[in-house]
Protein backbone atom coordinates (compact mmCIF):
# COMPACT_ATOMS: atom_id res chain seq x y z
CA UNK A 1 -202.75 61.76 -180.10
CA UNK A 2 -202.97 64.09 -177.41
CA UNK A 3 -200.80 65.66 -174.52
CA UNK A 4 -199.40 67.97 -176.73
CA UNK A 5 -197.46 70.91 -175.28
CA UNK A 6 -195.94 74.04 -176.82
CA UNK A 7 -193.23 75.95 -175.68
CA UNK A 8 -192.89 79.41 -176.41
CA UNK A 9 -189.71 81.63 -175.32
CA UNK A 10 -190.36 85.75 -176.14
CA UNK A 11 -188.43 88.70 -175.31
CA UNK A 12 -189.54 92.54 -176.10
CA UNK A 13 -192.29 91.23 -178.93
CA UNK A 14 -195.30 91.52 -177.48
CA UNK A 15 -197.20 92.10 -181.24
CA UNK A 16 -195.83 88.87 -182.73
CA UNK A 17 -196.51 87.48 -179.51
CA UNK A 18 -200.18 87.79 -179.51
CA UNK A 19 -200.46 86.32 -182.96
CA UNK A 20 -198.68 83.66 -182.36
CA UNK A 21 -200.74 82.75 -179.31
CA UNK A 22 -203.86 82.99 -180.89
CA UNK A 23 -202.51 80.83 -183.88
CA UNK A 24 -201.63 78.05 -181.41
CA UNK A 25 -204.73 78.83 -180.09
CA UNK A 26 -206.87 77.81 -183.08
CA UNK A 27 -204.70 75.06 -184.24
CA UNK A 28 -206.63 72.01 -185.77
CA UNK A 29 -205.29 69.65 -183.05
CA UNK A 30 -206.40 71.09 -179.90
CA UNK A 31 -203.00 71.64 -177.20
CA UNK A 32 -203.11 70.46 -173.51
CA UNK A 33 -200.81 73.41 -172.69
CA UNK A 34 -199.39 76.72 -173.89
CA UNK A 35 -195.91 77.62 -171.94
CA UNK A 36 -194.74 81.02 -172.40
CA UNK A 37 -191.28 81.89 -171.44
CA UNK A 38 -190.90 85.31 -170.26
CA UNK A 39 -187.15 86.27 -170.57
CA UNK A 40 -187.15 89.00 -168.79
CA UNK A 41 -188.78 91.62 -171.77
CA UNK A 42 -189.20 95.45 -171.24
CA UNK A 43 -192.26 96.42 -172.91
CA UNK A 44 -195.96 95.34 -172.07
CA UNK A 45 -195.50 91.43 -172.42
CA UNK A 46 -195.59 90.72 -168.17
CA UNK A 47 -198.85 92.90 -168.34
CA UNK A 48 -200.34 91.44 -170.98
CA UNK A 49 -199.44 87.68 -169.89
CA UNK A 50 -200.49 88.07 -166.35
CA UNK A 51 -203.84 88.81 -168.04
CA UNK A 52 -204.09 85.33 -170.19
CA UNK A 53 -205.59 82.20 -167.63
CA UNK A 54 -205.36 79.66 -170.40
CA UNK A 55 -201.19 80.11 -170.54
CA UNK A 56 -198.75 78.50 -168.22
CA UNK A 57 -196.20 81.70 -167.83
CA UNK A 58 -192.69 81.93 -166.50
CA UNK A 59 -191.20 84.88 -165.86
CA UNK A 60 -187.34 85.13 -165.89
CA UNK A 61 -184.69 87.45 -166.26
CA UNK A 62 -183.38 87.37 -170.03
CA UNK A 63 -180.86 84.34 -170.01
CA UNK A 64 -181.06 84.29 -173.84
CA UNK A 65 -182.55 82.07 -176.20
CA UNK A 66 -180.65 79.42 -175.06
CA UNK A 67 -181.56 79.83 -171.45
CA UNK A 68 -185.52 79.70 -172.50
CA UNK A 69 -185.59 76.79 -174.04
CA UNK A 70 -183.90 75.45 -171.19
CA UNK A 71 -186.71 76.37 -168.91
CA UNK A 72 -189.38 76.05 -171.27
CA UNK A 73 -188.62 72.54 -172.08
CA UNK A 74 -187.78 71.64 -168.33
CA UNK A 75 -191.12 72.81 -167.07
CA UNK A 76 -193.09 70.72 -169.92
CA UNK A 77 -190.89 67.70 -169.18
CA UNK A 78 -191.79 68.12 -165.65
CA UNK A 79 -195.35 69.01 -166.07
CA UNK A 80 -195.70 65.02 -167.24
CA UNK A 81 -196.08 66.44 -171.38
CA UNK A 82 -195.69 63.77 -174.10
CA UNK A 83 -195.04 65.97 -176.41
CA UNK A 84 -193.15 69.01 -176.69
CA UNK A 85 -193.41 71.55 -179.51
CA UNK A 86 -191.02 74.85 -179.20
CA UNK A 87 -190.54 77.72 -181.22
CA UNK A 88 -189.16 81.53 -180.56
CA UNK A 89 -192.00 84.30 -180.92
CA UNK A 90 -191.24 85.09 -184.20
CA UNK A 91 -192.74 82.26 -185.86
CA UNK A 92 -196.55 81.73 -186.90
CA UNK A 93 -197.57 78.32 -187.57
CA UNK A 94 -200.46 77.84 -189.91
CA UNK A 95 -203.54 76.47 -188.27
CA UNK A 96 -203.36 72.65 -189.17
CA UNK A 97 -199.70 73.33 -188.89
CA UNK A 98 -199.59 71.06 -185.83
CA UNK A 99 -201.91 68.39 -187.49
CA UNK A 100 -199.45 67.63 -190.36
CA UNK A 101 -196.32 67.64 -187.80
CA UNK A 102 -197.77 64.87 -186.33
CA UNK A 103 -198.33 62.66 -188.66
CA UNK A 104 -196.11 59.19 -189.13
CA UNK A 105 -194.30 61.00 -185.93
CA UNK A 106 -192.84 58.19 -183.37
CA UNK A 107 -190.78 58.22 -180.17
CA UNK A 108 -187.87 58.56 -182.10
CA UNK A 109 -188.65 61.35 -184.76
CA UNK A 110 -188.36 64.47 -184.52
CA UNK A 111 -190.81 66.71 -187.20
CA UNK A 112 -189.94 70.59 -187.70
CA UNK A 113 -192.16 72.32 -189.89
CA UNK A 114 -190.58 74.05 -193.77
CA UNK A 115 -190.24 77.69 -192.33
CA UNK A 116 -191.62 80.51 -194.95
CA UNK A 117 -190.70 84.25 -194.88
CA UNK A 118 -192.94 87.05 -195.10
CA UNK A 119 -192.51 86.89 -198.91
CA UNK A 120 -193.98 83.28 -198.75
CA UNK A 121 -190.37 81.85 -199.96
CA UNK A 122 -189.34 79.12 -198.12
CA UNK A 123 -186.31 79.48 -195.95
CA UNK A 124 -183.25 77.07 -197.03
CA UNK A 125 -181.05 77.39 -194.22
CA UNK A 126 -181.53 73.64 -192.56
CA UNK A 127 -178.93 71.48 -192.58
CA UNK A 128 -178.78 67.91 -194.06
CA UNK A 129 -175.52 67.09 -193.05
CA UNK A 130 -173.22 67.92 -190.11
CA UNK A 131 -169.23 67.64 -190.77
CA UNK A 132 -167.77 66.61 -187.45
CA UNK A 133 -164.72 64.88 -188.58
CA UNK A 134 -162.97 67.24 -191.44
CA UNK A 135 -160.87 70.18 -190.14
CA UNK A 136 -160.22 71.82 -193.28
CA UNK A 137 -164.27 71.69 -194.38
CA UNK A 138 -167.17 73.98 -192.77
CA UNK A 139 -169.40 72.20 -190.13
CA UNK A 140 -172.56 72.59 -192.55
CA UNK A 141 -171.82 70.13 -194.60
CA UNK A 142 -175.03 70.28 -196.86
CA UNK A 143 -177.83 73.14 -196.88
CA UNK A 144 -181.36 72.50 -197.58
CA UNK A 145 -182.19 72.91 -201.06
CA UNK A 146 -185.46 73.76 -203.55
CA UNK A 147 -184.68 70.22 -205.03
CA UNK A 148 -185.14 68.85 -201.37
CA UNK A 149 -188.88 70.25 -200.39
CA UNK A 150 -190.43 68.29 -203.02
CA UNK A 151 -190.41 64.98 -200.35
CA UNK A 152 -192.94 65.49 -198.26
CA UNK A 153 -190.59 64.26 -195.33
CA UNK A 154 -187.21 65.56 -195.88
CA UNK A 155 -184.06 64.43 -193.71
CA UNK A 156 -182.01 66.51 -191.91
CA UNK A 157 -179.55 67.16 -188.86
CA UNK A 158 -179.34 70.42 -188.23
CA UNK A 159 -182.89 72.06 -187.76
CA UNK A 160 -183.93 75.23 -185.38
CA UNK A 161 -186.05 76.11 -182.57
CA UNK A 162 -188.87 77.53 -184.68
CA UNK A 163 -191.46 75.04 -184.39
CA UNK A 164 -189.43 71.13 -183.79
CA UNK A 165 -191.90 68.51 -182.21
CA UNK A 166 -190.19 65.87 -180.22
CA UNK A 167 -191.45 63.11 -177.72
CA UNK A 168 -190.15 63.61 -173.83
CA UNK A 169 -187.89 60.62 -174.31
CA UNK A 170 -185.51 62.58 -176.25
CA UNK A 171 -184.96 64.42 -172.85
CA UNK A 172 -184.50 61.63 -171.40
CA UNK A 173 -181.73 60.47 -173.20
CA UNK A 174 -180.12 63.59 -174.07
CA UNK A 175 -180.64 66.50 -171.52
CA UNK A 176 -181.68 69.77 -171.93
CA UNK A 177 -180.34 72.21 -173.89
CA UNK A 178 -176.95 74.04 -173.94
CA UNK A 179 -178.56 76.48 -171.63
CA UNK A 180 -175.42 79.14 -171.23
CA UNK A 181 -174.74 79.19 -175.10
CA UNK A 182 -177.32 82.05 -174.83
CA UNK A 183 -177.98 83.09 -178.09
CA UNK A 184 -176.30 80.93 -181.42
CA UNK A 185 -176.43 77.14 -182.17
CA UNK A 186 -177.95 76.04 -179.20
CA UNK A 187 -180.42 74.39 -181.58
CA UNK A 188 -177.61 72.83 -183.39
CA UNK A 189 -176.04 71.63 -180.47
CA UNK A 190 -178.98 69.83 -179.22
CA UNK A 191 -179.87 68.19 -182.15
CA UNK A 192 -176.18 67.25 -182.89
CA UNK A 193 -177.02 64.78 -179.88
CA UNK A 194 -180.44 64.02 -181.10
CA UNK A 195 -179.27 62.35 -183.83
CA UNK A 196 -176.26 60.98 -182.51
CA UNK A 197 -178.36 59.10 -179.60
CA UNK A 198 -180.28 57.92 -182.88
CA UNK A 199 -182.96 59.98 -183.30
CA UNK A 200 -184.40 60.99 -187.17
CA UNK A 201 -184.59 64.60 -187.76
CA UNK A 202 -187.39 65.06 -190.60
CA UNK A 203 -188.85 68.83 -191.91
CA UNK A 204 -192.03 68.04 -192.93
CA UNK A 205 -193.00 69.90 -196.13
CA UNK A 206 -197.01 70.62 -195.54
CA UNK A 207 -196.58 71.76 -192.42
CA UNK A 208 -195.71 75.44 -192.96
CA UNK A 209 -194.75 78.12 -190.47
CA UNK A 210 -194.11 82.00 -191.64
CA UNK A 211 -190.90 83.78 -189.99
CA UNK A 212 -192.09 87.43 -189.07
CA UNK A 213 -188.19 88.37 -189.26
CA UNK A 214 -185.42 88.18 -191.32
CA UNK A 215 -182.46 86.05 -190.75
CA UNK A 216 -179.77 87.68 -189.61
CA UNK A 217 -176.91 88.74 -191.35
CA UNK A 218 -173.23 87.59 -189.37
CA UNK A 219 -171.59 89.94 -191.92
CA UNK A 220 -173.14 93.12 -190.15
CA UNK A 221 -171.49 95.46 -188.31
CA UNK A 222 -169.28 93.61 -185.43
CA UNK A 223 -171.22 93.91 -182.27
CA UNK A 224 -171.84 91.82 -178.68
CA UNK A 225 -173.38 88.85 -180.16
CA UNK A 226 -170.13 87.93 -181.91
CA UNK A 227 -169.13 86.92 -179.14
CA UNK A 228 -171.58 84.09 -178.31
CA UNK A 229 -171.32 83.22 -182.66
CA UNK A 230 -167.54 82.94 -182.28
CA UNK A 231 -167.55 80.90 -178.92
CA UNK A 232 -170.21 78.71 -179.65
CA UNK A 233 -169.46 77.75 -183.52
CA UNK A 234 -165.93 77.00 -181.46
CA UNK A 235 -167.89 75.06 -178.56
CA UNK A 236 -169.86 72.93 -180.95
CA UNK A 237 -166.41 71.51 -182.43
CA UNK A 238 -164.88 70.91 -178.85
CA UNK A 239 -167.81 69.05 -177.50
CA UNK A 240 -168.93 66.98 -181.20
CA UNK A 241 -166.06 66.89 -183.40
CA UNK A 242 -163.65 64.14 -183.82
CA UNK A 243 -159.94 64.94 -182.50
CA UNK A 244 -159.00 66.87 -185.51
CA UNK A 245 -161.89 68.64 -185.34
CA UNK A 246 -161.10 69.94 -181.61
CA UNK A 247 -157.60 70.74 -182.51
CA UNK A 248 -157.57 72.43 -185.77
CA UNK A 249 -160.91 73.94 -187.31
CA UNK A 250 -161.51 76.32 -184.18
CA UNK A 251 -158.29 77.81 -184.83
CA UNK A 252 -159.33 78.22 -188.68
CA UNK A 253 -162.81 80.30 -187.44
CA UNK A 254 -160.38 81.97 -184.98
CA UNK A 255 -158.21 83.56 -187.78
CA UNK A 256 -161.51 84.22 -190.24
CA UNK A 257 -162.79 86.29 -187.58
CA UNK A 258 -159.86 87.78 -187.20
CA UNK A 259 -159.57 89.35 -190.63
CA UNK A 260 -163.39 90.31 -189.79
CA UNK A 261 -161.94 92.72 -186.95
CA UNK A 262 -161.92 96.22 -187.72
CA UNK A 263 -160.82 97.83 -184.44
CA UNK A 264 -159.32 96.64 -180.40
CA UNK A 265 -162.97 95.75 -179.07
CA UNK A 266 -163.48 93.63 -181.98
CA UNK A 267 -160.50 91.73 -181.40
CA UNK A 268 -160.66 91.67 -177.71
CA UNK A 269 -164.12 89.71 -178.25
CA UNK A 270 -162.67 87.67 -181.02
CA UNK A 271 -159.77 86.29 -178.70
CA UNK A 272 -162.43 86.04 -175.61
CA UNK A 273 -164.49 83.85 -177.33
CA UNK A 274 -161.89 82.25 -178.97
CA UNK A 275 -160.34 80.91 -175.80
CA UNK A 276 -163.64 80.43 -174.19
CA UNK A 277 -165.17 78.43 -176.70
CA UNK A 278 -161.94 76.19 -177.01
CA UNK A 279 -161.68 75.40 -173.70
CA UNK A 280 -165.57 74.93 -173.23
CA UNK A 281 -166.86 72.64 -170.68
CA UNK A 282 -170.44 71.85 -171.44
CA UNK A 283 -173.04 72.07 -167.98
């Protein structure tokens, strides 16, 4: 198997950076091409790219995650890649992480590696099931569990950008993605339509990649990316859900943040989003 292309979106971590690089670098299963998505960062990263002749750099001004993906899996669709393998910067695969993606992949499988933390504890925050047709229950239906990651190939709908393979075809029948959520879901949005244009989503247990950084926590302190949360979380139900989906369980995330509000700015960025998010129109 060859023609194997990874996708890389960074912003302001030019440390992680570097070891990522030289991870997918040294991977047993040697790539065609290494795409690094510039979005825009502050620190060294331009410098230190420009300096690298065996990457394929973009530089762009910081149109989120969302937004790098979007370019980053554009430019490898367009570069003639079979393959595509994407991940954020804060991600380290382990060298044969690549090798044991691949295997028993098809056209119409998508792998994703099991995601460890810097404690070596694998992160449980995949989704097996999307709800798209109960108002009155959360859109993650199911949530990964310990009892799951003893399959070696282990189903599921709802996976991130930190580390999915998938063959070009799937941009060919789906699109890009959601390029203006900017930060939030975008990843669940997109493979929402994977696996609705029948796709299988698998995480494949031996192929392990460590997450530098913690998840973060929504229940921090209220600030600009609540906006983007709130919208898209509302966005995702507009565009996926079933007709009582659309009508009723934005306005249920709409009051929960709400009661979340503890001052004018939150709540002007809770009813912002609110309305954006319900009336989305998808691009």
């Amino acid at each position: 198997m060859n023609n194997i292309c990874a996708v890389v979106v960074t912003y302001n971590r030019i440390e992680l950076l570097k070891e990522l690089i030289n991870s997918l670098r040294s991977q047993t299963i040697k790539l065609e091409k290494i795409i690094i998505v510039n979005n825009g960062s502050l620190d060294y990263t331009g410098n230190w790219l420009a300096q690298q002749k065996d990457l394929f750099v973009i530089e762009q001004e910081n149109t989120g995650s969302s937004g790098g993906q979007y370019t980053g899996i554009k430019s490898a669709y367009e570069l003639n890649m079979e393959w595509i393998w994407v991940m954020d910067d804060d991600v380290i695969p382990e060298l044969n992480c690549l090798e044991k993606l691949i295997q028993k992949i098809s056209y119409n499988r998508i792998h994703a590696p099991l995601r460890y933390s810097n404690e070596n504890i694998p992160y449980l925050n995949d989704v097996k099931y999307f709800n798209l047709t109960n108002p009155f229950k959360s859109l993650w239906q199911s949530i990964l569990t310990n009892k799951d990651i003893v399959e070696e190939y282990i189903s599921a709908e709802g996976i991130t950008f930190e580390g999915p393979i998938f063959h070009r075809s799937l941009i060919e029948k789906i699109g890009l993605p959601e390029k203006n959520f900017f930060i939030y879901g975008d990843d669940t949005e997109f493979f929402i339509r994977a696996k609705k244009s029948g796709f299988d989503i698998y995480i494949v247990r031996d192929a392990k990649s460590h997450r530098k950084l913690p998840v973060s926590d929504l229940r921090e302190k209220f600030d600009w990316k609540h906006y983007y949360i709130i919208r898209n979380i509302i966005a995702i139900d507009v565009i996926h859900g079933n007709l009582a989906v659309r009508l009723f369980r934005p306005i249920g995330y709409f009051i929960k943040w709400l009661f979340r509000c503890h001052n004018t700015d939150n709540l002007k960025i809770t009813f912002k989003a609110f309305i954006d998010g319900y009336f989305y129109k998808s691009k």
